[in-house]
N, C-alpha and C. Protein backbone atom coordinates (compact mmCIF):
# COMPACT_ATOMS: atom_id res chain seq x y z
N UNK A 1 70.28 86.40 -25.35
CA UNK A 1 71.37 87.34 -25.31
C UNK A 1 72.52 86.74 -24.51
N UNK A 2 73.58 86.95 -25.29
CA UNK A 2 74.82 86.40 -24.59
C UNK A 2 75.54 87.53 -23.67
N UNK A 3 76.11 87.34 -22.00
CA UNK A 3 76.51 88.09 -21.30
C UNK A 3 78.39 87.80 -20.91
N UNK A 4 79.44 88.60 -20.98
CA UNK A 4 80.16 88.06 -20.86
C UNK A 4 80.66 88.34 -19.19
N UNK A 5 81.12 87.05 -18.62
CA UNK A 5 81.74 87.00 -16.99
C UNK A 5 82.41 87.38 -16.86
N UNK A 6 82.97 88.71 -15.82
CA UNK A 6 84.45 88.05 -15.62
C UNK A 6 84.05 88.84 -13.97
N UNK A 7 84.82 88.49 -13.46
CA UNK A 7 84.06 88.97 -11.81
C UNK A 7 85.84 88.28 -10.90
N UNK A 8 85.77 89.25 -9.98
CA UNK A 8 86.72 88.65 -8.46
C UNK A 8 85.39 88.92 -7.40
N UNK A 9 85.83 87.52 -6.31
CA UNK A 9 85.14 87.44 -5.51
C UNK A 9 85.99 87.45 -4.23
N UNK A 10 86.00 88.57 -3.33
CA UNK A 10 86.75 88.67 -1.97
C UNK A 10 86.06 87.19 -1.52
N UNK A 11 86.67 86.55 -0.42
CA UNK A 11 86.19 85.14 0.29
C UNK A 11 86.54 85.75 1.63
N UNK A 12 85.45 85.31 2.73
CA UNK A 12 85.68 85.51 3.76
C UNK A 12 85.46 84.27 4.50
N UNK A 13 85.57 84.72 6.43
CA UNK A 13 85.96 83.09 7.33
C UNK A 13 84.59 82.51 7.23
N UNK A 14 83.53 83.12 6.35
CA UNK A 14 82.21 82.04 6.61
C UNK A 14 81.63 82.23 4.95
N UNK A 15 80.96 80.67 4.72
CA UNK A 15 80.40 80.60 3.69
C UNK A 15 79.89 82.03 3.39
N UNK A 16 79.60 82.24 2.11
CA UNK A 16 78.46 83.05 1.17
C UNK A 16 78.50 82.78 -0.40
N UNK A 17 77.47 82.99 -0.65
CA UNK A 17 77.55 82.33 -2.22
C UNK A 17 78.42 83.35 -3.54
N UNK A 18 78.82 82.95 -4.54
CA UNK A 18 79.60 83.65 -5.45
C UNK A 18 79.09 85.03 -6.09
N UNK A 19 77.68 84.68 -6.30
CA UNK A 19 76.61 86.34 -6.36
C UNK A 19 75.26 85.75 -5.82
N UNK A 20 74.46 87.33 -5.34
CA UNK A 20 73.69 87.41 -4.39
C UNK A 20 72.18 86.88 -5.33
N UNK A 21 72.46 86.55 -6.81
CA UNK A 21 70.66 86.77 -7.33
C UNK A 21 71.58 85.37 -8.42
N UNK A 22 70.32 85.05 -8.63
CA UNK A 22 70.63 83.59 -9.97
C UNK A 22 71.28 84.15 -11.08
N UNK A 23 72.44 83.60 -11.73
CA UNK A 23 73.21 83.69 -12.74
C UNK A 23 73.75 82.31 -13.07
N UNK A 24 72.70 81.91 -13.93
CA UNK A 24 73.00 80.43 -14.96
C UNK A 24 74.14 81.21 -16.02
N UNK A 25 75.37 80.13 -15.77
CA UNK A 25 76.49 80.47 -17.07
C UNK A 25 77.45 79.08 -16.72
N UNK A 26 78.13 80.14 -18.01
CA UNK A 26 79.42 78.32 -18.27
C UNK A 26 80.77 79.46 -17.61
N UNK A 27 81.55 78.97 -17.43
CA UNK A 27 82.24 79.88 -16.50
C UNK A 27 83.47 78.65 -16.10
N UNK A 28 84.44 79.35 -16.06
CA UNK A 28 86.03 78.73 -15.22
C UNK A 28 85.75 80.01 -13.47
N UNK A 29 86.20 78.65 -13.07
CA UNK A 29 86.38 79.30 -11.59
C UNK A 29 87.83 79.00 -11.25
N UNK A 30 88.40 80.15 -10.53
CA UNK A 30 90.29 80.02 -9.99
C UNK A 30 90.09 80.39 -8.71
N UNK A 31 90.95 79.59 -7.86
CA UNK A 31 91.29 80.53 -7.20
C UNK A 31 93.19 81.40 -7.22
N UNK A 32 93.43 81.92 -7.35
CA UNK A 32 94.81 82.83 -8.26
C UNK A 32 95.78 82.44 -6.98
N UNK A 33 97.03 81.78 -7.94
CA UNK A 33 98.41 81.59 -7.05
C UNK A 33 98.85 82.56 -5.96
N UNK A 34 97.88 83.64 -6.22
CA UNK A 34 98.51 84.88 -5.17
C UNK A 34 97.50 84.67 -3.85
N UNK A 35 96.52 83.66 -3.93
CA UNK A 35 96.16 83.36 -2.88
C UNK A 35 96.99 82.90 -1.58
N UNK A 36 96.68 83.20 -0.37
CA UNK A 36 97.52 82.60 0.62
C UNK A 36 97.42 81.49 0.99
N UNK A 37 96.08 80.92 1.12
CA UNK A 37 96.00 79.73 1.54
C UNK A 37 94.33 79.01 0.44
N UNK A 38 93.81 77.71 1.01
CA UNK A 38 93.26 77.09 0.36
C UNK A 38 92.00 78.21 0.23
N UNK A 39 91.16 78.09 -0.37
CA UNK A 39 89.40 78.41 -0.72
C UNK A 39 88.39 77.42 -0.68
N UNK A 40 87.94 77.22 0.16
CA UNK A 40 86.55 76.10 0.59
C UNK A 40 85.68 76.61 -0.12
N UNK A 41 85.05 75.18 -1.19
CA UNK A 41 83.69 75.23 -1.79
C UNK A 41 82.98 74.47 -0.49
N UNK A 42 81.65 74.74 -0.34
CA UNK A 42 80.62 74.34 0.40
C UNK A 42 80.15 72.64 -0.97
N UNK A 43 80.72 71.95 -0.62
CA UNK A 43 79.94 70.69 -0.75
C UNK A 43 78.53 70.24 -1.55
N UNK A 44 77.87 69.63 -1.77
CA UNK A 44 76.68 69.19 -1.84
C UNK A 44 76.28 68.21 -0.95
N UNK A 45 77.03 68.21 -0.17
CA UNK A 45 76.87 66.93 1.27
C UNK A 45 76.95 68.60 2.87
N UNK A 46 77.55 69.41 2.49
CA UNK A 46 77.76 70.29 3.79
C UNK A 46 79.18 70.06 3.74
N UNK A 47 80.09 69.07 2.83
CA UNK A 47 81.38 69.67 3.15
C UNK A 47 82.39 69.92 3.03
N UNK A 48 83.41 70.83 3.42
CA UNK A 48 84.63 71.60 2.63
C UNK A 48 85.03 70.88 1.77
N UNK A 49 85.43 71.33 0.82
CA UNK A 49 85.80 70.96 -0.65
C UNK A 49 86.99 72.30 -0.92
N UNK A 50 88.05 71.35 -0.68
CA UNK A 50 89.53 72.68 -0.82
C UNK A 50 90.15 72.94 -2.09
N UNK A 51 89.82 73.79 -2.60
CA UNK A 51 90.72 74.25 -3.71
C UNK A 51 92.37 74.95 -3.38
N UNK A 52 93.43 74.42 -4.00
CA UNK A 52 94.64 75.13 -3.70
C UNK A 52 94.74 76.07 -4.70
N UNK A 53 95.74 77.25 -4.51
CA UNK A 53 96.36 78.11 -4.98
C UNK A 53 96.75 77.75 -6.15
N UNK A 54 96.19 78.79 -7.04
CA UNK A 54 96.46 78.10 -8.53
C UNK A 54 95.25 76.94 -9.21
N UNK A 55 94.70 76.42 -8.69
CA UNK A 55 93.14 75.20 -8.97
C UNK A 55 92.24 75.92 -9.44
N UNK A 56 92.14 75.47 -10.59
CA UNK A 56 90.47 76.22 -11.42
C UNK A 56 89.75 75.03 -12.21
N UNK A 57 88.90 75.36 -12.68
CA UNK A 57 87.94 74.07 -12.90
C UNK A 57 86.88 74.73 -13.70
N UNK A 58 86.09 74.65 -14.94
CA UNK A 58 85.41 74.68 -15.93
C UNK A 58 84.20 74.19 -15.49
N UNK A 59 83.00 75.25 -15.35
CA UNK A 59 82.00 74.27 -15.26
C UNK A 59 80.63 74.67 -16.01
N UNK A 60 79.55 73.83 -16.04
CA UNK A 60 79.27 73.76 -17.39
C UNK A 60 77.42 74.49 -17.21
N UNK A 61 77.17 75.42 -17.81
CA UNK A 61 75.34 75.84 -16.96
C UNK A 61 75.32 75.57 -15.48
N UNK A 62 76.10 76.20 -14.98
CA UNK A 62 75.89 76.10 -13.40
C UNK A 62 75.36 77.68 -13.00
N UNK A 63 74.50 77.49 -11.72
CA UNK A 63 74.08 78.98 -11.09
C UNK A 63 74.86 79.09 -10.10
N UNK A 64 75.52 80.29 -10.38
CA UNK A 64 76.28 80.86 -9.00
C UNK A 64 76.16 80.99 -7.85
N UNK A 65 74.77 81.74 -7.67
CA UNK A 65 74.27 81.91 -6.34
C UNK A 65 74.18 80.37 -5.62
N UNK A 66 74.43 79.10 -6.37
CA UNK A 66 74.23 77.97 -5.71
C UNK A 66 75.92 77.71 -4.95
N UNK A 67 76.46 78.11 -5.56
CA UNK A 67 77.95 77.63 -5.50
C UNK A 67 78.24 79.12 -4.09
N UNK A 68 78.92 78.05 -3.06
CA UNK A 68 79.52 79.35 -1.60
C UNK A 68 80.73 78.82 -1.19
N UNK A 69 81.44 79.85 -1.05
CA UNK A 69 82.89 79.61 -0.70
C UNK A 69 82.96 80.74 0.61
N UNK A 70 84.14 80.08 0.94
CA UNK A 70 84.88 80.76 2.24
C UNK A 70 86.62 80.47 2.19
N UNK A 71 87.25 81.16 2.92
CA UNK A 71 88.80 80.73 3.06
C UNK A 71 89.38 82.04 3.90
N UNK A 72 90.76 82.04 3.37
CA UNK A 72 91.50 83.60 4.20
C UNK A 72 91.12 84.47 3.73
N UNK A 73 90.66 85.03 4.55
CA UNK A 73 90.82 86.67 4.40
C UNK A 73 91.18 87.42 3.79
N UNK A 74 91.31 88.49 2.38
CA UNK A 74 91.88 88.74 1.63
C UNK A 74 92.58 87.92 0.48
N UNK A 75 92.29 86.92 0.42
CA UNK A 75 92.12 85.66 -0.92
C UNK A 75 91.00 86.08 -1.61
N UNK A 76 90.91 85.38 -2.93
CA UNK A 76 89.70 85.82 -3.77
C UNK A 76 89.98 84.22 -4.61
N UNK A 77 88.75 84.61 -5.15
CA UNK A 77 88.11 83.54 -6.63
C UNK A 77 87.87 84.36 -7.48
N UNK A 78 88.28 84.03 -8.90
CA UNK A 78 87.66 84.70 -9.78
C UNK A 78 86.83 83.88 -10.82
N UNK A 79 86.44 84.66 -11.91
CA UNK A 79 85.02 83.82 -12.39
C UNK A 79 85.22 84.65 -14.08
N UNK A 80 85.75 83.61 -14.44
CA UNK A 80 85.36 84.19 -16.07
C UNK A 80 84.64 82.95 -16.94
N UNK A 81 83.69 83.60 -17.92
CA UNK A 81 82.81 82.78 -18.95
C UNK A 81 81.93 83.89 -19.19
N UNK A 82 80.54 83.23 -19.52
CA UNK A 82 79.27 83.76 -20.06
C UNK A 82 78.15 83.24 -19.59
N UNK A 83 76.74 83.83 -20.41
CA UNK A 83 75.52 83.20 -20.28
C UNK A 83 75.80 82.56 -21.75
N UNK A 84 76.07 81.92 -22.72
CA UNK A 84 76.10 81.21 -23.49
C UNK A 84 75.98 79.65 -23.17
C-alpha cells in the first residue's frame, strides 16, 4: 500500500529525529526560505550538517526516525513524498 507524505516539522535547540516510530519512504526534505536561520542534520559521523534557507534534497527509501535535526526556534522542515 502506497502512503502519501507531506508533514512540517517544528526544529528545536537540540537534536530529535523527523518522526517518533520507523517510516521507510522516498521523500524531498526543505527547509522553507521563511526559515530564519540554518537547520542542522545530525551527521553519520555526530556532525552538524547545515542546510540553508531554501535547501532541499530528494532522498531515496530512507527511514525518518533515523534522520534528527535541530536549528532556531520556530524554523521548520518539511517532508513531502510517499511509501512508494
Amino acid at each position: 500500500m502506497n502512503n502519501l507524505i507531506m508533514r512540517k516539522v517544528d526544529v528545536t535547540g537540540n537534536y530529535r529525529p523527523l518522526v517518533s516510530e520507523k517510516m521507510v519512504c522516498t521523500v524531498t526534505i526543505s527547509a522553507p526560505p521563511t526559515n530564519v536561520g540554518n537547520v542542522f542534520f545530525k551527521g553519520d559521523d555526530g556532525s552538524d550538517v547545515p542546510w540553508l534557507p531554501s535547501e532541499w534534497h530528494g532522498l531515496v527509501r530512507v527511514n525518518l526516525a533515523d534522520i534528527q535535526v535541530k536549528g532556531t526556534v520556530g524554523d521548520v522542515v518539511t517532508i513531502v513524498g510517499g511509501t512508494w
